[in-house]
C-alpha atoms as a PDB file:
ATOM      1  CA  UNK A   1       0.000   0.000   0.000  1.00  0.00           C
ATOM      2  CA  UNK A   2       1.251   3.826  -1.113  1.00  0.00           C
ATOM      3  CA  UNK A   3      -0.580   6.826  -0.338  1.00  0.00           C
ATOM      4  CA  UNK A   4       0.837  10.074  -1.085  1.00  0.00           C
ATOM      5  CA  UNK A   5      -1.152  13.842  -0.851  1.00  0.00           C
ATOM      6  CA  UNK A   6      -1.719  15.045  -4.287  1.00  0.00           C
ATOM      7  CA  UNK A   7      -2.081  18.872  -2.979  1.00  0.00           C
ATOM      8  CA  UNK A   8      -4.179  21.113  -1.236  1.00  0.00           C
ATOM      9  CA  UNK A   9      -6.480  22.781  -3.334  1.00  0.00           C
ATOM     10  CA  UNK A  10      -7.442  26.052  -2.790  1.00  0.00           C
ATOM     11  CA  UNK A  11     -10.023  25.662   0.287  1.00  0.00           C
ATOM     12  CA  UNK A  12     -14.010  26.802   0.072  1.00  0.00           C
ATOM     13  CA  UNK A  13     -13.174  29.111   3.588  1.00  0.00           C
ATOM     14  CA  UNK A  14     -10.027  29.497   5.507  1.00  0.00           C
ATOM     15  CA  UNK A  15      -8.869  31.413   8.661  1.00  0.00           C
ATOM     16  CA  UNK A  16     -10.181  35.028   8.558  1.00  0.00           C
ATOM     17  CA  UNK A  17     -10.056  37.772  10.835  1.00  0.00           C
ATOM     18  CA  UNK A  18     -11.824  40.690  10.215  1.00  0.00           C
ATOM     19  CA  UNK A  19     -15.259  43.064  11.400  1.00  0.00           C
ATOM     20  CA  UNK A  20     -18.486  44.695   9.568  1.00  0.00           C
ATOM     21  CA  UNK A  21     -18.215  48.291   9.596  1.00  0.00           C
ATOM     22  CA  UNK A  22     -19.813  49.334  12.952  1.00  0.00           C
ATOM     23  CA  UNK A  23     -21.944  52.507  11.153  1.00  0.00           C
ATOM     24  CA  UNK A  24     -21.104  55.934  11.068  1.00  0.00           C
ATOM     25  CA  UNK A  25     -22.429  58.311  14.041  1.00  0.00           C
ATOM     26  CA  UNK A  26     -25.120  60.600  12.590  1.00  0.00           C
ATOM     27  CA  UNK A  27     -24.714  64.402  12.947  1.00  0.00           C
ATOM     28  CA  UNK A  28     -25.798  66.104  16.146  1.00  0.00           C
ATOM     29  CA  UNK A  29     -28.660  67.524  13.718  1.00  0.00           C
ATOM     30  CA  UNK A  30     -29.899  64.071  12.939  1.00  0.00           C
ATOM     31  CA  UNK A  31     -29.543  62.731  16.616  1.00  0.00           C
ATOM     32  CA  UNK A  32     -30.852  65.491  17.960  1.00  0.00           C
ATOM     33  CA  UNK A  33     -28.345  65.552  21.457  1.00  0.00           C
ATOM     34  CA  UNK A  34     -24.608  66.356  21.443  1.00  0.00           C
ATOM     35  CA  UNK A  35     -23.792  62.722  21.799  1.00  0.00           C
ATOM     36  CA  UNK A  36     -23.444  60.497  18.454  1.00  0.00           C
ATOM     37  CA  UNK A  37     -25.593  57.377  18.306  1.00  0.00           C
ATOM     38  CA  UNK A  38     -23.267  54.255  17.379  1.00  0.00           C
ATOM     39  CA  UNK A  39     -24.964  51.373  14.981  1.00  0.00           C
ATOM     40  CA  UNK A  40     -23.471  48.390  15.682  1.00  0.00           C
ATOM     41  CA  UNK A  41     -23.715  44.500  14.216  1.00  0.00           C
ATOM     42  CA  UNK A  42     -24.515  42.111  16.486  1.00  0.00           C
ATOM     43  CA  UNK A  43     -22.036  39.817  14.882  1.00  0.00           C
ATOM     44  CA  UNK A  44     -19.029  42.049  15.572  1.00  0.00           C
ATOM     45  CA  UNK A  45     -19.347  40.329  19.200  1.00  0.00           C
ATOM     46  CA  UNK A  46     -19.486  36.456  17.838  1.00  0.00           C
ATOM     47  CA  UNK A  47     -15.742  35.247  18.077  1.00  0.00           C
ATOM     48  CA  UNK A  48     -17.163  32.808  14.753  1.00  0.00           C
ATOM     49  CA  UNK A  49     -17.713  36.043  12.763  1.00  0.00           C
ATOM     50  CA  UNK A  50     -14.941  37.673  13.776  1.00  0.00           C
ATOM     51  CA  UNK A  51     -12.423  34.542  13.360  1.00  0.00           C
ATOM     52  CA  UNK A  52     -14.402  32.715  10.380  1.00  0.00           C
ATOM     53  CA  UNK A  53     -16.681  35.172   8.989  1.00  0.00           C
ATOM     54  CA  UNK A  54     -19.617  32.632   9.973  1.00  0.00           C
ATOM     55  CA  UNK A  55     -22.799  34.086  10.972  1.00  0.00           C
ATOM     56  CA  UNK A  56     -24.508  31.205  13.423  1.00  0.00           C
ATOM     57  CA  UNK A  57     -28.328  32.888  12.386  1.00  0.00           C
ATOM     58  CA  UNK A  58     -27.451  32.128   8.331  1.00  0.00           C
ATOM     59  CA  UNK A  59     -25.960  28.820   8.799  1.00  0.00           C
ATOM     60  CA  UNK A  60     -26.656  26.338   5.827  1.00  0.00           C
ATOM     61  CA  UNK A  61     -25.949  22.923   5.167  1.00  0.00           C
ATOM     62  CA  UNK A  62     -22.230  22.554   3.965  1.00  0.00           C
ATOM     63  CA  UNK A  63     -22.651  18.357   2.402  1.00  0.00           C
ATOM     64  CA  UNK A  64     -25.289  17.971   0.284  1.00  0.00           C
ATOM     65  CA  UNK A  65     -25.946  14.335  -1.006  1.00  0.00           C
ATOM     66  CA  UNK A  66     -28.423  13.283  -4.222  1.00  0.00           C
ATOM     67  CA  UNK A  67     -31.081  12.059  -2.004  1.00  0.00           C
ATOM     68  CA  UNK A  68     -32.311  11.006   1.344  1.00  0.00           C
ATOM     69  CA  UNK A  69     -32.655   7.158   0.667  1.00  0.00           C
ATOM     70  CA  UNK A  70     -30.512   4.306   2.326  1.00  0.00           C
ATOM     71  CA  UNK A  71     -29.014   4.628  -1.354  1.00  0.00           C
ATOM     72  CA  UNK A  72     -28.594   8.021  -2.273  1.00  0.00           C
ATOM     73  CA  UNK A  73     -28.358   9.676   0.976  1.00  0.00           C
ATOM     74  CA  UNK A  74     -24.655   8.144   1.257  1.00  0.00           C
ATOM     75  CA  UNK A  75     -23.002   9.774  -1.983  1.00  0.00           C
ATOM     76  CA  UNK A  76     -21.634  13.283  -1.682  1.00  0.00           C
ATOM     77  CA  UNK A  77     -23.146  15.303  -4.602  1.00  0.00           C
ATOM     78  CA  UNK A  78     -20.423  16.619  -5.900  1.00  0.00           C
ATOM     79  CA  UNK A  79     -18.841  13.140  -7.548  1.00  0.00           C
ATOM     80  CA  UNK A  80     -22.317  11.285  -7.327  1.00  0.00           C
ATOM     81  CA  UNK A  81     -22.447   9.793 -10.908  1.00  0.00           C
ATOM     82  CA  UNK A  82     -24.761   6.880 -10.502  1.00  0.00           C
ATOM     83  CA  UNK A  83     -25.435   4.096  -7.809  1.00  0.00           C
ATOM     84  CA  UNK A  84     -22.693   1.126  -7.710  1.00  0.00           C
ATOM     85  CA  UNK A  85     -22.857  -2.015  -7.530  1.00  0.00           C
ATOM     86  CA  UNK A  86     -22.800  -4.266  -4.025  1.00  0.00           C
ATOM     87  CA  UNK A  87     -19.589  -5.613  -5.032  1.00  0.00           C
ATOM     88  CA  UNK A  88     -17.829  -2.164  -6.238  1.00  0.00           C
ATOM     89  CA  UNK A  89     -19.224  -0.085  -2.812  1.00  0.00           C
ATOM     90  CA  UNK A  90     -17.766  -2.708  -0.385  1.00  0.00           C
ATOM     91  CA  UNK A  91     -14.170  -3.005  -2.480  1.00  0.00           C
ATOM     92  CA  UNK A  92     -14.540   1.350  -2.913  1.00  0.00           C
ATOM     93  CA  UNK A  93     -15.215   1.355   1.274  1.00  0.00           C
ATOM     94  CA  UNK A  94     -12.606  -1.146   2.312  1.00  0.00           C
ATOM     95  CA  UNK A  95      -9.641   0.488   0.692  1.00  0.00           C
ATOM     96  CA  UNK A  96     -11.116   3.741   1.387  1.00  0.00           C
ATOM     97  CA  UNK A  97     -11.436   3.545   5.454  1.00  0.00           C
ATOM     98  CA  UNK A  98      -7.328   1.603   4.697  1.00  0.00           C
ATOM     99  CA  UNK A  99      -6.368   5.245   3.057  1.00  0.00           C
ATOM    100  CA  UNK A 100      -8.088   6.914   5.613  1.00  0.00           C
ATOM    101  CA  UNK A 101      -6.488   5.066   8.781  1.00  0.00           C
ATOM    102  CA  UNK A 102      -2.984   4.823   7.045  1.00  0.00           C
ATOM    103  CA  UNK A 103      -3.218   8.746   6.397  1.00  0.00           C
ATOM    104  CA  UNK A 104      -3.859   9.398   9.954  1.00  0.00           C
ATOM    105  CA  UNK A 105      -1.547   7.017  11.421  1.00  0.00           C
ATOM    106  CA  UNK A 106       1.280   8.603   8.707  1.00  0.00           C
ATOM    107  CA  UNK A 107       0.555  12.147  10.046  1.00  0.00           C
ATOM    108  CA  UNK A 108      -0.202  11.569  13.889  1.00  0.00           C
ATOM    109  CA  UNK A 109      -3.335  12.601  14.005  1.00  0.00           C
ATOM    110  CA  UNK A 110      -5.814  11.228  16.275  1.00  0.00           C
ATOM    111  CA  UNK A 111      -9.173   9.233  15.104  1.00  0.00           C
ATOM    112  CA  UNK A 112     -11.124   6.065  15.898  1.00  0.00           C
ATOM    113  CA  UNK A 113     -13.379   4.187  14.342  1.00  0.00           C
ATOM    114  CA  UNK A 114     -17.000   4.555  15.365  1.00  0.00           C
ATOM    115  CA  UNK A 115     -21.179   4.037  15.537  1.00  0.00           C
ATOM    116  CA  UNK A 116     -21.831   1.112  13.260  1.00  0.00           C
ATOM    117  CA  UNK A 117     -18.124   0.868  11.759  1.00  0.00           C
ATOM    118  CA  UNK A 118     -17.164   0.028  15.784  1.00  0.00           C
ATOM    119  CA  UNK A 119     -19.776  -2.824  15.449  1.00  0.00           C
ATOM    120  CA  UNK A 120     -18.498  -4.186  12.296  1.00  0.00           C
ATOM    121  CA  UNK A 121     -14.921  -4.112  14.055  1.00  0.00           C
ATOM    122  CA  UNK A 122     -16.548  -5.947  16.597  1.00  0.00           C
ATOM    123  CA  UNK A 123     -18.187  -8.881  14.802  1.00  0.00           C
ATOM    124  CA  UNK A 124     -15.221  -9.468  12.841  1.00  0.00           C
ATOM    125  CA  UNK A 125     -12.797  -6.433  12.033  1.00  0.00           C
ATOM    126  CA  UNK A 126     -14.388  -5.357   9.031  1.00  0.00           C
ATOM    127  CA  UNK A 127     -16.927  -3.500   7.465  1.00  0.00           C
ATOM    128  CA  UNK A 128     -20.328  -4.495   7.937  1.00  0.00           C
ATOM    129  CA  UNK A 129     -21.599  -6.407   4.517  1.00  0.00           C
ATOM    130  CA  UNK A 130     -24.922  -4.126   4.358  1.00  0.00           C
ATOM    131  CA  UNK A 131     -23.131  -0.521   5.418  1.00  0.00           C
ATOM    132  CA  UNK A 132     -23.323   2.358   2.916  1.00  0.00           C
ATOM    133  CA  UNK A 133     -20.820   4.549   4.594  1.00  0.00           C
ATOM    134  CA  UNK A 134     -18.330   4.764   6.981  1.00  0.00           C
ATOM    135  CA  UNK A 135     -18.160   6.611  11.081  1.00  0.00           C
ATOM    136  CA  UNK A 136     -14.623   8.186  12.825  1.00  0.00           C
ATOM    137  CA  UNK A 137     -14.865  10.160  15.325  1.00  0.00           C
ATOM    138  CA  UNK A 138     -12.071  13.003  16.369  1.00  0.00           C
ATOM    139  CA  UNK A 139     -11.475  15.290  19.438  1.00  0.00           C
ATOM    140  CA  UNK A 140     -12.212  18.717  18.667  1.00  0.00           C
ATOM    141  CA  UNK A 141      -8.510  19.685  18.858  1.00  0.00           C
ATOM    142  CA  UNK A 142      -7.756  17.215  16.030  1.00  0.00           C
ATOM    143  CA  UNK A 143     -10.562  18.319  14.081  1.00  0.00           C
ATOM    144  CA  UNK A 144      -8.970  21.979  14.601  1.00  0.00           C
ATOM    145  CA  UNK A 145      -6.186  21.251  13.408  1.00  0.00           C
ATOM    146  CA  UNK A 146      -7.143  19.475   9.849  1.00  0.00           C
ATOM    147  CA  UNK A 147      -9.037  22.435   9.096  1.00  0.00           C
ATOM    148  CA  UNK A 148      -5.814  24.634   9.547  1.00  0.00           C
ATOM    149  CA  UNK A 149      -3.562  22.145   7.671  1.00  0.00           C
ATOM    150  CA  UNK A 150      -5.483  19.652   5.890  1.00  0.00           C
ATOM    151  CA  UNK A 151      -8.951  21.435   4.412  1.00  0.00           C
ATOM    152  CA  UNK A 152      -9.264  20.578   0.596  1.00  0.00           C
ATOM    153  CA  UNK A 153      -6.396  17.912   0.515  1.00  0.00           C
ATOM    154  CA  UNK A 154      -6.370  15.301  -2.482  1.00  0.00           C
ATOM    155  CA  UNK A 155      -4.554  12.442  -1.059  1.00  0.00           C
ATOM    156  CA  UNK A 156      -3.468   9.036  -3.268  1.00  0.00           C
ATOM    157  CA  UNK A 157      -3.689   5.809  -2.615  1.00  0.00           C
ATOM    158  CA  UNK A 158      -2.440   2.581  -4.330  1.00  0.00           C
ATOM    159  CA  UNK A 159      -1.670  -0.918  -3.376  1.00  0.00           C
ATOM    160  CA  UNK A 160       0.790  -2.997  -4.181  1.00  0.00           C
ATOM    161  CA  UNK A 161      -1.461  -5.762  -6.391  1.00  0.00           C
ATOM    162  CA  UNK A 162      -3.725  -2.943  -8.179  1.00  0.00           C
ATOM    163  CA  UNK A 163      -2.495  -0.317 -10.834  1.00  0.00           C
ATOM    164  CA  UNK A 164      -5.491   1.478  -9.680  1.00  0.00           C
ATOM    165  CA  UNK A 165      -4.885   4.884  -8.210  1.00  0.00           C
ATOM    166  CA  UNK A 166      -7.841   6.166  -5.996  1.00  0.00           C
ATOM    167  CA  UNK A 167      -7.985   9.786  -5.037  1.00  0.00           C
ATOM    168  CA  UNK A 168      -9.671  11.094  -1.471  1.00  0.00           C
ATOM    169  CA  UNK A 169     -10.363  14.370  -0.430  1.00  0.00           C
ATOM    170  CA  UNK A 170     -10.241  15.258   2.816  1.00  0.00           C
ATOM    171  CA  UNK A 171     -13.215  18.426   3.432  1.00  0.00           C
ATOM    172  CA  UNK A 172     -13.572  19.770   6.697  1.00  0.00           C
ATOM    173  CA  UNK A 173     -16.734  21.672   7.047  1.00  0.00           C
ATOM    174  CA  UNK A 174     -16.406  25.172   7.871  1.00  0.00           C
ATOM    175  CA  UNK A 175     -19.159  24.941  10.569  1.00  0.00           C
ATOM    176  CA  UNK A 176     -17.068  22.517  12.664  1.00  0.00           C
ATOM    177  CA  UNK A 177     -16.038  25.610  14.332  1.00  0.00           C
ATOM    178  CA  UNK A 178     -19.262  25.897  15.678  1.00  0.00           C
ATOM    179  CA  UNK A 179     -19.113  23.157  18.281  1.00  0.00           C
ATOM    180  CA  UNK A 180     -22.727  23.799  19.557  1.00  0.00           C
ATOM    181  CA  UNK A 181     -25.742  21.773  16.980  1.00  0.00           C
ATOM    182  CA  UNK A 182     -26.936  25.011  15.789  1.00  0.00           C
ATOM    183  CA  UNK A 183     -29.598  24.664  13.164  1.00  0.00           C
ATOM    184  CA  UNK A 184     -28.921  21.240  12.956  1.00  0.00           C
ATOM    185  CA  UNK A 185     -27.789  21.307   9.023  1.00  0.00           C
ATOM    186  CA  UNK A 186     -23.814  20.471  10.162  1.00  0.00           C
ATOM    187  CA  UNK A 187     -23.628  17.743  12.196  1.00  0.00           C
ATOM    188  CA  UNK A 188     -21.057  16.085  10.077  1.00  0.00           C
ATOM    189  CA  UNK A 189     -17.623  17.875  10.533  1.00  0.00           C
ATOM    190  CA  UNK A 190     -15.383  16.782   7.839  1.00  0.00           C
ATOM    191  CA  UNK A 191     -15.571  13.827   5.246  1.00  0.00           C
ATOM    192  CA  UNK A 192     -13.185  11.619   3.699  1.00  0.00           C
ATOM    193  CA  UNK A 193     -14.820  11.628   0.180  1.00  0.00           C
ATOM    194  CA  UNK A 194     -13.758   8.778  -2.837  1.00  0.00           C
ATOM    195  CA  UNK A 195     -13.709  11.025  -5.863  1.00  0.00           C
ATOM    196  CA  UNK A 196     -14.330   8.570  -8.193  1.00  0.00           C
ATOM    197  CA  UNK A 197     -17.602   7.598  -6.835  1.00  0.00           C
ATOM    198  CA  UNK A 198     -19.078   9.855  -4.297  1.00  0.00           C
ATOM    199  CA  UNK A 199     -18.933   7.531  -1.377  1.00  0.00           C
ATOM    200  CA  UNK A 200     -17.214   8.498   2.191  1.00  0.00           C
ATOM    201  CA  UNK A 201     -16.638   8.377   5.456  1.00  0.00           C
ATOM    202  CA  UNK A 202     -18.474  10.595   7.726  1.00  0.00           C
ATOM    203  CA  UNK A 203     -16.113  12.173  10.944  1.00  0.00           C
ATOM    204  CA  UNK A 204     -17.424  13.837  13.680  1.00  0.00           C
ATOM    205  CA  UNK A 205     -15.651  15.975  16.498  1.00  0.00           C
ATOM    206  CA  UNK A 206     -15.978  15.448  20.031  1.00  0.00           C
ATOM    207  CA  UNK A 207     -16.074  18.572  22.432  1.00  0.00           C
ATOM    208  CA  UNK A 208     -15.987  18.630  26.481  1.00  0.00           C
ATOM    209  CA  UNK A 209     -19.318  19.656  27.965  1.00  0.00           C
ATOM    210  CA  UNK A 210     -18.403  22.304  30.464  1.00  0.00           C
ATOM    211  CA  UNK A 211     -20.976  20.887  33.149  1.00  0.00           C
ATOM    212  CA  UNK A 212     -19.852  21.142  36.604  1.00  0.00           C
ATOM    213  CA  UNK A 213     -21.340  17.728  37.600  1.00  0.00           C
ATOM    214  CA  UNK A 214     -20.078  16.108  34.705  1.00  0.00           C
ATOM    215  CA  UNK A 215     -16.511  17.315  33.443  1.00  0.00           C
ATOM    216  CA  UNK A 216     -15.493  14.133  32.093  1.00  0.00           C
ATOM    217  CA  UNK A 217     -18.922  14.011  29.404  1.00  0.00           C
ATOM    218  CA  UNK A 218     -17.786  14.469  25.600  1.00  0.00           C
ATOM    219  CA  UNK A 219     -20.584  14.802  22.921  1.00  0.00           C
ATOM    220  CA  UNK A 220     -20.553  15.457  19.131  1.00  0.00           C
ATOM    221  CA  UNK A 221     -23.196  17.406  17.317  1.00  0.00           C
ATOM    222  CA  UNK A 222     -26.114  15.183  17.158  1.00  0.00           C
ATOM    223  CA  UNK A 223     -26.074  14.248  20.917  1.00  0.00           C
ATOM    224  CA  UNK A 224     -23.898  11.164  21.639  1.00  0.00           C
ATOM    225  CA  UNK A 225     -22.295  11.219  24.582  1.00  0.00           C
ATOM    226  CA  UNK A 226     -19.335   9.477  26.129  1.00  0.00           C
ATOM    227  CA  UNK A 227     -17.754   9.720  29.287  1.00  0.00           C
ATOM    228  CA  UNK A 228     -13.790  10.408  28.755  1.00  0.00           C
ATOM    229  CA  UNK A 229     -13.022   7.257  30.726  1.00  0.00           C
ATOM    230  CA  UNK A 230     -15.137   5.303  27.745  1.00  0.00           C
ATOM    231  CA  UNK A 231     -13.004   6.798  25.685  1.00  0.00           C
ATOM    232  CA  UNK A 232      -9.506   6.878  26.963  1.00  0.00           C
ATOM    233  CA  UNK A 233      -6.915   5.345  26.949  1.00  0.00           C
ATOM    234  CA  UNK A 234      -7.608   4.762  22.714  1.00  0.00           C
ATOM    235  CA  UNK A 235      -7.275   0.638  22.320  1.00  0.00           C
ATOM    236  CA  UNK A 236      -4.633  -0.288  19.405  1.00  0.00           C
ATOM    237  CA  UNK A 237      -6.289  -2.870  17.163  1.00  0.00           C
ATOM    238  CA  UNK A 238      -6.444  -3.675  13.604  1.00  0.00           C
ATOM    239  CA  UNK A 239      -9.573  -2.745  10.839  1.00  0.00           C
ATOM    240  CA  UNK A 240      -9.743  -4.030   7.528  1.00  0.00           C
ATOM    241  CA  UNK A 241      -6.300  -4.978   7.534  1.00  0.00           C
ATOM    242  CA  UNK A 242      -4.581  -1.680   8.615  1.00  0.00           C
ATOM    243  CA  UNK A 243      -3.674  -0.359  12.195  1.00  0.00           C
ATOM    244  CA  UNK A 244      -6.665   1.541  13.493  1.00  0.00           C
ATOM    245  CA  UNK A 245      -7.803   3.044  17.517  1.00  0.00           C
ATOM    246  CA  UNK A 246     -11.211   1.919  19.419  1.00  0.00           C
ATOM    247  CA  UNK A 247     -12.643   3.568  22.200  1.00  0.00           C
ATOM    248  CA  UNK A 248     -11.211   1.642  25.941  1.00  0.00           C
ATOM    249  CA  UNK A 249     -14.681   0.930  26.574  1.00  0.00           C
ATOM    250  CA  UNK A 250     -15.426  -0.206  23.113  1.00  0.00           C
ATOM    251  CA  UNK A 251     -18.167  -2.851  24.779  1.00  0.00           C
ATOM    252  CA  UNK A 252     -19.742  -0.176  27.087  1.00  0.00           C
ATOM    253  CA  UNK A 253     -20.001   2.515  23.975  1.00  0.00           C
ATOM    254  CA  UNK A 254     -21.547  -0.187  21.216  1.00  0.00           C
ATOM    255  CA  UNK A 255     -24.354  -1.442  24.033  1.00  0.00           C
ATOM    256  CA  UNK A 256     -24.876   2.207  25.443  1.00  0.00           C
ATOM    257  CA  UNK A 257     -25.662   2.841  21.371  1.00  0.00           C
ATOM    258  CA  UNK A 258     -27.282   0.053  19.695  1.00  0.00           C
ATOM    259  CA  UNK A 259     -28.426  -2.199  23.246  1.00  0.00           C
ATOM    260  CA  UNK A 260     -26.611  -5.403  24.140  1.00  0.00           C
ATOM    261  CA  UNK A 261     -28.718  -7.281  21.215  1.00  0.00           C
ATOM    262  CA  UNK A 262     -26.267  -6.002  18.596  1.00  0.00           C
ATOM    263  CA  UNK A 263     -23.497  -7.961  20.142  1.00  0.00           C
ATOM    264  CA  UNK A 264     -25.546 -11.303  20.213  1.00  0.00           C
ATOM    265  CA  UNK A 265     -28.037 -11.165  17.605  1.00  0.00           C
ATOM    266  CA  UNK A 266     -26.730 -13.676  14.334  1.00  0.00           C
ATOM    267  CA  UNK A 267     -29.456 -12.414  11.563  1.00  0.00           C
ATOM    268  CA  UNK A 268     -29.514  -8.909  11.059  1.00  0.00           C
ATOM    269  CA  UNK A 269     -30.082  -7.464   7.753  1.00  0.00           C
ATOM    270  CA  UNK A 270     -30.862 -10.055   5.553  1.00  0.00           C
ATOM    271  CA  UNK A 271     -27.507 -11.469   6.607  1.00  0.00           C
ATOM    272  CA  UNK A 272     -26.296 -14.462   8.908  1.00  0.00           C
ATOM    273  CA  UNK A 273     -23.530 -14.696  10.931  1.00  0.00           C
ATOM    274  CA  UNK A 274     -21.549 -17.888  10.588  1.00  0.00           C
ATOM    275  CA  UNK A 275     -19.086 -18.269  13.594  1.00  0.00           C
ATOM    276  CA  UNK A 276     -16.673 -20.465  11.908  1.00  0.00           C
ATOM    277  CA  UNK A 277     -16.417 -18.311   8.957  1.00  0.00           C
ATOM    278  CA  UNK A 278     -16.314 -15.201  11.062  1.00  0.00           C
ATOM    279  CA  UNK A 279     -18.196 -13.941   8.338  1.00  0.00           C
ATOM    280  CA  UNK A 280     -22.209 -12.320   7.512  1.00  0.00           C
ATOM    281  CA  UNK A 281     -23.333 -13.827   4.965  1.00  0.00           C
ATOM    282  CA  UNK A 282     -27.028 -12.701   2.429  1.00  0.00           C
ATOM    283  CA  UNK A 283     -29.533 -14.324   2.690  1.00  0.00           C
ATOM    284  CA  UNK A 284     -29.499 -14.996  -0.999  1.00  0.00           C
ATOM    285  CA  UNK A 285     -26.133 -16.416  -0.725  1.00  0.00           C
ATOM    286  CA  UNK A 286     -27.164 -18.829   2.352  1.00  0.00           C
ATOM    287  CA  UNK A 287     -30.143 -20.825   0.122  1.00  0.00           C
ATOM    288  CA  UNK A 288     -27.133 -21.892  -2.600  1.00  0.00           C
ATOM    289  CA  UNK A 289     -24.389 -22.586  -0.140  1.00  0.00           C
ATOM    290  CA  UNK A 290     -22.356 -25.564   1.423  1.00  0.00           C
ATOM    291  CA  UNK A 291     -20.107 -24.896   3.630  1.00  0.00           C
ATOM    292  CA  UNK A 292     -17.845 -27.269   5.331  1.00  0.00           C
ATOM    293  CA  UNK A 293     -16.067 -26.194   8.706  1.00  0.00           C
ATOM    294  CA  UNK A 294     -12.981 -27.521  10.116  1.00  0.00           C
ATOM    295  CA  UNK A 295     -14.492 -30.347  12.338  1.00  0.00           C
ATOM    296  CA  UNK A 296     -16.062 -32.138   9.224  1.00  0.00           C
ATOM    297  CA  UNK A 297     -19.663 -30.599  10.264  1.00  0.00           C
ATOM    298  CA  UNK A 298     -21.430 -29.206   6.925  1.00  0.00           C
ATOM    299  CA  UNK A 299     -23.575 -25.862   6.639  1.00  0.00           C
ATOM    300  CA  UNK A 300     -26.159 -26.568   3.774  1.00  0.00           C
END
């Protein structure tokens, strides 16, 4: 496996600093007293205006995706050509979330794997057969610190038996500065985006809730919460392959999320899970197989 970063095209937003005009005073004439009347924007004291130029009462939705389906709510627009097929989204996601993980591991930066990519880890370190997308999470610092260094990045990836050369970018929405759910259109902070086909991997920042009961509670956008000692110390493990990072309570976080059922259940999905395989396998695939496992005992 090679990955390289193609460049950093120019970004949508960057770092800004600057204010709105605060109004001219009007003559005493106008105001009728000796002392001028200031007109002021309310922005001009909202440290995302001043630093980002975002105003939180016109936020709109940064990702936009061709439709709302199980389908086509899991393309980015912008390189959505047409659905693909079964076999082409789970070889595009595999080497995908491998790019991703290899990227982050290259440059230090911190991510794990999360929501239902955790539970595929879980079952059997890989993607889960019926998933349409992929879920990392980041801490707020990280998250930070792409946008400063990594917004609008075009990173390469090959592997050694492929000639293929797949292309990522890495977009970091410009309202993950606003760490509060706000109109609710930007709960996504950043994807990991295949250009070729539209498909990603979603990545969501975690910020500290400043609660004086509960100083140890992190939470993205859309409400999940973890307690730090859930979280940390980050678990060293392998996904698809590559090196990757799970939460410490990895157990705690997928039962606290999806109930203890998810851990247990063996049909989910129009899928079965077949222990001695360590595999889900369709439905459709279950009527027309034989399988035999290693103590001479057939599946048929």
């Amino acid at each position: 496996m090679q990955w390289r970063v193609l460049a950093a095209v120019p970004a949508f937003w960057s770092v800004v600093t600057f204010a709105l005009p605060s109004g001219s005073p009007r003559s005493e004439s106008e105001a009728g007293a000796s002392q001028p009347v200031v007109q002021t924007d309310p922005t001009l004291e909202d440290p995302l205006w001043l630093n980002y130029g975002l105003n939180a009462s016109a936020e709109y939705k940064y990702f936009h995706e061709p439709g709302r389906d199980d389908i086509l709510g899991h393309y980015d627009s912008r390189y959505f050509k047409e659905p693909v097929s079964d076999s082409e989204r789970a070889e595009t996601l595999t080497h995908m979330i491998r790019a991703y993980l290899n990227f982050f591991n290259e440059k230090e930066l911190e991510t794990w794997i999360a929501h239902g990519t955790l539970l595929g880890w879980w079952w059997n370190g890989k993607i889960l057969p019926w998933d349409w997308d992929m879920d990392t999470q980041v801490p707020d610092t990280t998250l930070a610190y792409l946008g400063d260094h990594f917004n609008q990045t075009i990173v390469e990836y090959t592997t050694p038996d492929s000639p293929i050369i797949r292309q990522y970018l890495l977009d970091i929405n410009p309202w993950s500065r606003q760490r509060e759910r706000g109109q609710g259109h930007n709960i996504i902070d950043a994807r990991w985006i295949d250009i070729h086909t539209g498909l990603y991997i979603d990545i969501t920042g975690l910020s500290r809730l400043e609660l004086e009961d509960h100083p140890d509670i992190w939470q993205c956008k859309n409400f999940h919460k973890y307690r730090l000692i859930d979280l940390y110390p980050l678990r060293r493990t392998y996904f698809e392959g590559v090196p990757a990072k799970v939460p410490f309570a990895y157990d705690q976080v997928l039962m606290e999320e999806y109930s203890d059922k998810a851990l247990t259940s063996t049909e989910f999905h129009n899928h079965t899970w077949f222990p001695e395989l360590a595999e889900w396998v369709s439905d459709k695939d279950v009527a027309d197989m034989t399988v035999t496992l290693s103590d001479g005992r057939i599946y048929d």
